[in-house]
PDB file of N, CA and C in Angstrom:
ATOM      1  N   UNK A   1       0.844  -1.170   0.000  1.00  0.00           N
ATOM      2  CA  UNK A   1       0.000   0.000   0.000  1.00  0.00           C
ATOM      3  C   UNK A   1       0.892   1.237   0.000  1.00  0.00           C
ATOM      4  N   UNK A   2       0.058   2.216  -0.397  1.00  0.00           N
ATOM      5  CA  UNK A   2       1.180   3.381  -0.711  1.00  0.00           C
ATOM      6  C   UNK A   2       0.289   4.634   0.076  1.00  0.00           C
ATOM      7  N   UNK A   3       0.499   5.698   0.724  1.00  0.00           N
ATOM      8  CA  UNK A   3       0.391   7.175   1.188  1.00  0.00           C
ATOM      9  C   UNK A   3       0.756   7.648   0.309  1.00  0.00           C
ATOM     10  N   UNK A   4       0.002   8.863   0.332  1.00  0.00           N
ATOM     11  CA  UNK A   4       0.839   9.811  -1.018  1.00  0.00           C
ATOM     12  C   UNK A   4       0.044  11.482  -0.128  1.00  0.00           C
ATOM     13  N   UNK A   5       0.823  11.994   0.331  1.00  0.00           N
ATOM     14  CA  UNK A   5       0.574  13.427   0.671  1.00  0.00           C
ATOM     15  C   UNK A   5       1.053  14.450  -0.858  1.00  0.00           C
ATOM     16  N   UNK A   6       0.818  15.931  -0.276  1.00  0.00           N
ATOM     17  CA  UNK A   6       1.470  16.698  -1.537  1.00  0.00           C
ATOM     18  C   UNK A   6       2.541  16.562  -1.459  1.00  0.00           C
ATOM     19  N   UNK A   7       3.451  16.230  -0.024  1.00  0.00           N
ATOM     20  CA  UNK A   7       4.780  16.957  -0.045  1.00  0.00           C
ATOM     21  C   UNK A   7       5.930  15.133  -0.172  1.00  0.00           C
ATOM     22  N   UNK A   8       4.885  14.299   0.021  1.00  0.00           N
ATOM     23  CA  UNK A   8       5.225  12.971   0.591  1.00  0.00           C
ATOM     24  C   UNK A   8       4.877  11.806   0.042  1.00  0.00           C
ATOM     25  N   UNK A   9       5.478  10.091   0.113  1.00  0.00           N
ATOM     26  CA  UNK A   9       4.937   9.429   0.252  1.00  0.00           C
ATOM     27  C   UNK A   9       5.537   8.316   0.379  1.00  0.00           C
ATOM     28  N   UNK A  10       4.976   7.520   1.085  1.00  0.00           N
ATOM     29  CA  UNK A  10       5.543   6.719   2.336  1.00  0.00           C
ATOM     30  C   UNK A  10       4.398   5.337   1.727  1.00  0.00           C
ATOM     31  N   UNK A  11       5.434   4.435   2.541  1.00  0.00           N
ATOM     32  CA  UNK A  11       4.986   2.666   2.394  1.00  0.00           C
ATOM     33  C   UNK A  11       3.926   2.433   3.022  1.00  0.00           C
ATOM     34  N   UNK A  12       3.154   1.622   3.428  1.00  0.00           N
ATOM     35  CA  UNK A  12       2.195   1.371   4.215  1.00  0.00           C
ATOM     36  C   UNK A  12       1.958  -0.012   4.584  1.00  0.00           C
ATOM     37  N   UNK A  13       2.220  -0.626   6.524  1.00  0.00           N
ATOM     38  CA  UNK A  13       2.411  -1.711   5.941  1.00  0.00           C
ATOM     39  C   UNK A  13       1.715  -2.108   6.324  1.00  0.00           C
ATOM     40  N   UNK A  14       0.574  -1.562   7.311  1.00  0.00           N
ATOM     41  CA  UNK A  14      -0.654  -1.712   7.891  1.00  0.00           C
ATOM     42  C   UNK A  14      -1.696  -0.226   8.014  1.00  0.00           C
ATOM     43  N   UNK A  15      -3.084  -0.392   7.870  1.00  0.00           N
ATOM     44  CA  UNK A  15      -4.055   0.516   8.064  1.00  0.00           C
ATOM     45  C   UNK A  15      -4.857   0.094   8.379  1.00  0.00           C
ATOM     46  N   UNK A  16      -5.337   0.791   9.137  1.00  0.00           N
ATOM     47  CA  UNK A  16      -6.844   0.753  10.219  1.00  0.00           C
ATOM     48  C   UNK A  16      -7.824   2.193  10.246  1.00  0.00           C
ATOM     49  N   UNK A  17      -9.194   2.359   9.701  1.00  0.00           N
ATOM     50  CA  UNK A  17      -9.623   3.365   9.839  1.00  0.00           C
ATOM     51  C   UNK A  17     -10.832   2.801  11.230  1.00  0.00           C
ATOM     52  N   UNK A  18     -11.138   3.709  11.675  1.00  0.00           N
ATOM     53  CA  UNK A  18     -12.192   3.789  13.079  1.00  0.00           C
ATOM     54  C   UNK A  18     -12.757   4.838  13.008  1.00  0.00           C
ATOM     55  N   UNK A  19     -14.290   4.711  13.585  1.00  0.00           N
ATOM     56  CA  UNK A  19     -15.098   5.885  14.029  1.00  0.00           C
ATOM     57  C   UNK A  19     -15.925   5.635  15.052  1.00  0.00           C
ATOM     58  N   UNK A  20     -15.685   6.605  16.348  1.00  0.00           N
ATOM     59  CA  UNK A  20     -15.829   6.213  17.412  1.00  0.00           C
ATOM     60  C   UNK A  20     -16.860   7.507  17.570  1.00  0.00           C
ATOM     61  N   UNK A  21     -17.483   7.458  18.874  1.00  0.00           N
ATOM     62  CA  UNK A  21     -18.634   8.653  19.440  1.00  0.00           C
ATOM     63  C   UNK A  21     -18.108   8.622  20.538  1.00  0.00           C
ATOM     64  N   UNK A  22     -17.557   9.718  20.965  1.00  0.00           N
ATOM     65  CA  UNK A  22     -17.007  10.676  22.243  1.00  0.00           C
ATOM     66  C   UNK A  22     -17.654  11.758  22.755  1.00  0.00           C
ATOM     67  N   UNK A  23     -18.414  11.316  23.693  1.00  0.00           N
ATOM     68  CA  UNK A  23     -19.122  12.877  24.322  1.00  0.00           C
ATOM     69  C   UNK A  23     -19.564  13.499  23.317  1.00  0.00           C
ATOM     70  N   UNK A  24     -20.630  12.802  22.687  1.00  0.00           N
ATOM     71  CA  UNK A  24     -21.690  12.744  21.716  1.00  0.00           C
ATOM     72  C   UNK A  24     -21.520  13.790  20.205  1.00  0.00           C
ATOM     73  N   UNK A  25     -19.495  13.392  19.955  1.00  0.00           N
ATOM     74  CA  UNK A  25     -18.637  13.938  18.833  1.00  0.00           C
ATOM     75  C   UNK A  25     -18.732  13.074  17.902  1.00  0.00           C
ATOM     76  N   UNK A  26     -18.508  12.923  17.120  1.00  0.00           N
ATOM     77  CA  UNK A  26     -17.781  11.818  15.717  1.00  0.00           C
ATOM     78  C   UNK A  26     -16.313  11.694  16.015  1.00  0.00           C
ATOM     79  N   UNK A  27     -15.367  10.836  16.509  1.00  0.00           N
ATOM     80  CA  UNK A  27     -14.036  10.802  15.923  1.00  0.00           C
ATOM     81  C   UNK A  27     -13.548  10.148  15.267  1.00  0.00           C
ATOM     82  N   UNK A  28     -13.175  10.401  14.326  1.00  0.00           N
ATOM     83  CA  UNK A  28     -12.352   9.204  13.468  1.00  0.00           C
ATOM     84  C   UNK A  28     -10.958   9.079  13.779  1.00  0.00           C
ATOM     85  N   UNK A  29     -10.531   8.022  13.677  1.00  0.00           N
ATOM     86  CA  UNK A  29      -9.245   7.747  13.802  1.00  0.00           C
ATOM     87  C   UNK A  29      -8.557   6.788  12.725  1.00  0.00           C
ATOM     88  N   UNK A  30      -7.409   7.345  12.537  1.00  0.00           N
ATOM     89  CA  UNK A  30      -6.390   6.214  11.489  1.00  0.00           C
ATOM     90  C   UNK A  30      -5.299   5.943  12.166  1.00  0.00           C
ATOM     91  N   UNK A  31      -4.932   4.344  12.294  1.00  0.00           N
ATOM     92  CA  UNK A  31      -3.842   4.122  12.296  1.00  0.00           C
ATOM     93  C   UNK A  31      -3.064   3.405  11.492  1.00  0.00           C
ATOM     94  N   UNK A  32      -1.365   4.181  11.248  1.00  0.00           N
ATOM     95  CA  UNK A  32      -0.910   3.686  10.573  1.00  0.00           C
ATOM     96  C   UNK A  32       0.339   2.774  10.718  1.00  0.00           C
ATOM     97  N   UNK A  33       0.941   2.003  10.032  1.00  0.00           N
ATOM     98  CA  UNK A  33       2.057   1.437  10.346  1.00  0.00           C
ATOM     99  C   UNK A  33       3.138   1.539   9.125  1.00  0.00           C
ATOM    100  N   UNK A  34       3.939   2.356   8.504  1.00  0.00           N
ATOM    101  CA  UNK A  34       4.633   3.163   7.311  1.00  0.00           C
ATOM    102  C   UNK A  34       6.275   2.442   7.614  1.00  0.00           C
ATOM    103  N   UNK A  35       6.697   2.474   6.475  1.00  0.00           N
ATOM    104  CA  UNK A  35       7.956   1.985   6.749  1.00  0.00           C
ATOM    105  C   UNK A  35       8.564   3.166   6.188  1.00  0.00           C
ATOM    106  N   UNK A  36       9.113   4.130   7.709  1.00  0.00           N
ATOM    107  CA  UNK A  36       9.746   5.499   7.697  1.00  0.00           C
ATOM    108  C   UNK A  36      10.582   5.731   8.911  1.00  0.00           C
ATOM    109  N   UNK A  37      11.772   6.294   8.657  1.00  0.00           N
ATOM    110  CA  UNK A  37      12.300   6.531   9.933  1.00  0.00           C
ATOM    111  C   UNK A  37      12.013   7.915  10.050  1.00  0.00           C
ATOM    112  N   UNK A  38      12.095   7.221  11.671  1.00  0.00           N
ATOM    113  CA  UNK A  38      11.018   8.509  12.583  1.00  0.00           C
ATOM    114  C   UNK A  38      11.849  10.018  12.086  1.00  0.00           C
ATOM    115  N   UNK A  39      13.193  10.172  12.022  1.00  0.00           N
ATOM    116  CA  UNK A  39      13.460  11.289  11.605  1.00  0.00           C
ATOM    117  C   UNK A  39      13.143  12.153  10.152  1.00  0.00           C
ATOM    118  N   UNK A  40      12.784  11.168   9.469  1.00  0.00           N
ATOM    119  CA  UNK A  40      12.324  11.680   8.321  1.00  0.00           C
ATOM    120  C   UNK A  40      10.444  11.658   7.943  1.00  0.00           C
ATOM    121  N   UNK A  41       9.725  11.551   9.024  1.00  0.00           N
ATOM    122  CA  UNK A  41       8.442  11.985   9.532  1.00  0.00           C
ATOM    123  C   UNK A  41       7.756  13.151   9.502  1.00  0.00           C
ATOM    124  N   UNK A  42       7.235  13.523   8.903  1.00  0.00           N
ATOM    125  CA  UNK A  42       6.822  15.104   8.918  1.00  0.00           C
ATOM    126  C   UNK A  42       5.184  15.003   9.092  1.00  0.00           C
ATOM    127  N   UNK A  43       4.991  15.802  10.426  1.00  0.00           N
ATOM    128  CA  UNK A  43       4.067  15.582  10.962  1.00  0.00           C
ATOM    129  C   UNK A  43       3.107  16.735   9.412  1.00  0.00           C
ATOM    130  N   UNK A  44       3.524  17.768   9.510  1.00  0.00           N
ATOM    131  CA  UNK A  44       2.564  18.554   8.552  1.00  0.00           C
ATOM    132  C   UNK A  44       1.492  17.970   7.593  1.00  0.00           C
ATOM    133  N   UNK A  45       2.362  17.201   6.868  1.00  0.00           N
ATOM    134  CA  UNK A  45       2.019  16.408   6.008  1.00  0.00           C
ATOM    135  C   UNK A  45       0.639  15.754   5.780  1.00  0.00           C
ATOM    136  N   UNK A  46      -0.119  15.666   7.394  1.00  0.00           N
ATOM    137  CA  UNK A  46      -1.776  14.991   7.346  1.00  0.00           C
ATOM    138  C   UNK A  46      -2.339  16.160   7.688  1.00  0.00           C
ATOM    139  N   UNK A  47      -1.997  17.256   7.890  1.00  0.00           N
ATOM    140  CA  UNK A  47      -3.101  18.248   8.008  1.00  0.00           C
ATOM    141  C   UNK A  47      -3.627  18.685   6.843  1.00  0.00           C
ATOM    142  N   UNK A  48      -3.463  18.169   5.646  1.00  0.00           N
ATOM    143  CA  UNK A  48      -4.661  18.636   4.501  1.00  0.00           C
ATOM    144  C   UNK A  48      -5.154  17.007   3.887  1.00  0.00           C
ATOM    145  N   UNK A  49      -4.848  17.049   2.186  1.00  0.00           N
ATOM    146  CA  UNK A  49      -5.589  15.597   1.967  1.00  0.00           C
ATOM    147  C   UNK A  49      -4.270  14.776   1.479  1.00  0.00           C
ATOM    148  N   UNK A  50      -4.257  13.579   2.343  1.00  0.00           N
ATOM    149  CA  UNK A  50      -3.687  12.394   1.891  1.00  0.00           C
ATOM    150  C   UNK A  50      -4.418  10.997   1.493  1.00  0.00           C
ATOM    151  N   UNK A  51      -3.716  10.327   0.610  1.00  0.00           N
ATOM    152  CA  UNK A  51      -4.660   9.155   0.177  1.00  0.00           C
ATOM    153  C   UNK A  51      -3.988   8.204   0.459  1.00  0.00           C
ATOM    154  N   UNK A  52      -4.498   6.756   0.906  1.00  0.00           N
ATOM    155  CA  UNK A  52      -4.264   5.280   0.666  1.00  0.00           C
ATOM    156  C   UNK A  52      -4.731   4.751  -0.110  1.00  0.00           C
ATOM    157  N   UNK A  53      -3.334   4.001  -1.023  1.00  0.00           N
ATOM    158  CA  UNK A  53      -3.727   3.405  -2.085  1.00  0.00           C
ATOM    159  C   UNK A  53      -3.337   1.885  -1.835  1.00  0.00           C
ATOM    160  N   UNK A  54      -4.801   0.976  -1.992  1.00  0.00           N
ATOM    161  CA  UNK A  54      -4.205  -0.709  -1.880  1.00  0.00           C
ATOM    162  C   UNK A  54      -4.763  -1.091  -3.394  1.00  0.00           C
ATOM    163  N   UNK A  55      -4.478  -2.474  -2.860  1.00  0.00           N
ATOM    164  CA  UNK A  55      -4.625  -2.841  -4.566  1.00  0.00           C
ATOM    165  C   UNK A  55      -5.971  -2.290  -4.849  1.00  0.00           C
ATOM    166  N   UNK A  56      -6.776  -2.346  -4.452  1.00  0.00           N
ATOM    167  CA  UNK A  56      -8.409  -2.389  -4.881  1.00  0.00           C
ATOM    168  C   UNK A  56      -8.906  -1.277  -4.731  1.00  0.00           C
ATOM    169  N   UNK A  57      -8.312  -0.532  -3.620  1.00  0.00           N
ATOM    170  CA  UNK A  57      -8.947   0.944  -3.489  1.00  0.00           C
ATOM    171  C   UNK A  57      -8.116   2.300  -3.581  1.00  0.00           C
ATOM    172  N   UNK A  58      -9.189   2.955  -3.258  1.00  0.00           N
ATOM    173  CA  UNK A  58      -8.408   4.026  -3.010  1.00  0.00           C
ATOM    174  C   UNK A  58      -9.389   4.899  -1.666  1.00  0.00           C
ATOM    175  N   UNK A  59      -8.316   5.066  -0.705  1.00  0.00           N
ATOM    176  CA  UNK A  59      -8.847   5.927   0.571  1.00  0.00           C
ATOM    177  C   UNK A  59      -8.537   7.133   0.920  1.00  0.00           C
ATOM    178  N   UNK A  60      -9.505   8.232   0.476  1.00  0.00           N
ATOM    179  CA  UNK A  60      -8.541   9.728   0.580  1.00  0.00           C
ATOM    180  C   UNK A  60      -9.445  10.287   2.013  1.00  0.00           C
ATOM    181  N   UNK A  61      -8.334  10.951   2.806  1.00  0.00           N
ATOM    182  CA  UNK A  61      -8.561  11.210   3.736  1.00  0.00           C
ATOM    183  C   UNK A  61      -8.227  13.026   3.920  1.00  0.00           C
ATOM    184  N   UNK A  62      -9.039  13.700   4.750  1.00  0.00           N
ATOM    185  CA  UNK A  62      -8.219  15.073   4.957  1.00  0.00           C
ATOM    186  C   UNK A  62      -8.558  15.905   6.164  1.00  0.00           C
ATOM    187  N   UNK A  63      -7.759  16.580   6.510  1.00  0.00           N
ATOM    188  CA  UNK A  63      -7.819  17.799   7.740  1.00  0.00           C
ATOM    189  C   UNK A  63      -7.318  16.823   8.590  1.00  0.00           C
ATOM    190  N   UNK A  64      -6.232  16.092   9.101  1.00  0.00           N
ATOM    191  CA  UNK A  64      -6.359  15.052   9.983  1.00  0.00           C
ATOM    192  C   UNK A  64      -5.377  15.451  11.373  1.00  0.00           C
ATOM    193  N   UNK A  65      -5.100  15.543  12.004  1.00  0.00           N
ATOM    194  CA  UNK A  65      -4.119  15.838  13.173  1.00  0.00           C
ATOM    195  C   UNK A  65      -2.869  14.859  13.699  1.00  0.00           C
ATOM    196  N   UNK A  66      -2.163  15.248  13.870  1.00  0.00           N
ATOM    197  CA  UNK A  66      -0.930  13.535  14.486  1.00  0.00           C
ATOM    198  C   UNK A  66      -1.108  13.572  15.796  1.00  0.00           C
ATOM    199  N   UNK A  67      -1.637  12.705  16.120  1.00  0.00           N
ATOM    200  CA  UNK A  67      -2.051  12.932  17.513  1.00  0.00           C
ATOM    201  C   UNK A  67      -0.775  12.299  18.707  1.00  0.00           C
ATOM    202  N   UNK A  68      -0.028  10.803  17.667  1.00  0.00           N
ATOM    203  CA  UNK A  68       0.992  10.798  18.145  1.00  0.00           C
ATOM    204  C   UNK A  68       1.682   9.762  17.475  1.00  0.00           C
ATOM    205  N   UNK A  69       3.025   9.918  17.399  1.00  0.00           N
ATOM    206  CA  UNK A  69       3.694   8.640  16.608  1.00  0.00           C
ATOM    207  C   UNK A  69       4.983   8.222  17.313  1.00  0.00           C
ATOM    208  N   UNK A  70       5.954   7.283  17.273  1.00  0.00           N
ATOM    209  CA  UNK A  70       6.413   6.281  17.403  1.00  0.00           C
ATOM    210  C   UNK A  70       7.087   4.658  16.674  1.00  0.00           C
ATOM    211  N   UNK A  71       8.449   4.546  16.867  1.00  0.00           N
ATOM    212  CA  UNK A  71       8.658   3.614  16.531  1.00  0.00           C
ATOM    213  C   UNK A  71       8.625   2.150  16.952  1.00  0.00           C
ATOM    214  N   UNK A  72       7.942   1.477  16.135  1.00  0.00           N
ATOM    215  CA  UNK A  72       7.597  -0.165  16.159  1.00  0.00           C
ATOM    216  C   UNK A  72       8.168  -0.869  15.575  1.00  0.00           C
ATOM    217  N   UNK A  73       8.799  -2.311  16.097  1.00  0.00           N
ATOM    218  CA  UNK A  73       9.203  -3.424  15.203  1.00  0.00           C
ATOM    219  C   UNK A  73      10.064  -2.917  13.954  1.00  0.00           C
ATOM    220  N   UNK A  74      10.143  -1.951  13.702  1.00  0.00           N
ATOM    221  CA  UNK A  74      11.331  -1.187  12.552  1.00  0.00           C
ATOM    222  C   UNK A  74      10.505  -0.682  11.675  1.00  0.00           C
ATOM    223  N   UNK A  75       9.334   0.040  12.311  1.00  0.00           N
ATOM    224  CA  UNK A  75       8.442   1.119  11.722  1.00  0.00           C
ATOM    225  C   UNK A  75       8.094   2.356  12.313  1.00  0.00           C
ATOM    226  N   UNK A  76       6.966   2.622  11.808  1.00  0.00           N
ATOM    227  CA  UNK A  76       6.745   4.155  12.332  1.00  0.00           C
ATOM    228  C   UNK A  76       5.267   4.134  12.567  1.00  0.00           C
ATOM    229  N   UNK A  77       4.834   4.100  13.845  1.00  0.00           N
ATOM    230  CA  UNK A  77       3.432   3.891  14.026  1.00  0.00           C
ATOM    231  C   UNK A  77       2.859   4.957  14.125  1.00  0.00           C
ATOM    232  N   UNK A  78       1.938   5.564  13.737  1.00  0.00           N
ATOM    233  CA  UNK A  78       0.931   7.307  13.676  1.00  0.00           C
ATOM    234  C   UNK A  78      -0.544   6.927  13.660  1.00  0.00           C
ATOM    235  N   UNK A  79      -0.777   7.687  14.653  1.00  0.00           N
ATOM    236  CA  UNK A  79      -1.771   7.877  15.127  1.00  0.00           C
ATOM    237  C   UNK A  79      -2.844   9.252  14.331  1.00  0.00           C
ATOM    238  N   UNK A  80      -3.694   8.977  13.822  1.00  0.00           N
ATOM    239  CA  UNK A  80      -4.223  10.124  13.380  1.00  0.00           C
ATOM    240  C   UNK A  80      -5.404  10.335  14.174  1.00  0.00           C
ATOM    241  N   UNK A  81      -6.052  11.946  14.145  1.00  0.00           N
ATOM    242  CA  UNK A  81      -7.048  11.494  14.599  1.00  0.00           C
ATOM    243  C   UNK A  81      -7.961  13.208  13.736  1.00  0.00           C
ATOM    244  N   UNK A  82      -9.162  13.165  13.807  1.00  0.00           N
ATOM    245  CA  UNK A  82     -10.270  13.836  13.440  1.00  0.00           C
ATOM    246  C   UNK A  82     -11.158  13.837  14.115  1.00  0.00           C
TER     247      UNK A  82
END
């Protein structure tokens, strides 16, 4: 799977979208699992529209926040949230 921001785009080696009800909000959440080192991470990058591309689809997402990220197993785990 592939990310593709304007400025970016990064591997994907897991995705998860969620939508949860918080104190009677909508939140959505994405998580991702990108094969990126954390120093070359740029949080900016999800605050407008980015897309996931797998074989079959395509998932465009936008306005999103990093709510928090981290390295995993020799990835880069991010947390999005809306």
């Amino acid at each position: 799977m592939n990310l593709k921001t304007f400025n970016s785009e990064y591997n994907v080696v897991e995705f998860h979208h969620y939508i949860n009800h918080v104190d009677d909000k909508v939140v959505s959440l994405v998580e991702l699992l990108i094969d990126c080192p954390i120093e070359e991470f740029v949080e900016d990058d999800f605050t407008s529209i980015f897309i996931i591309e797998t074989d079959k689809q395509t998932h465009v997402f936008s306005w999103y926040m990093v709510d928090e990220y981290y390295e995993e197993n020799g990835y880069l785990k991010v947390i999005l949230v809306k």
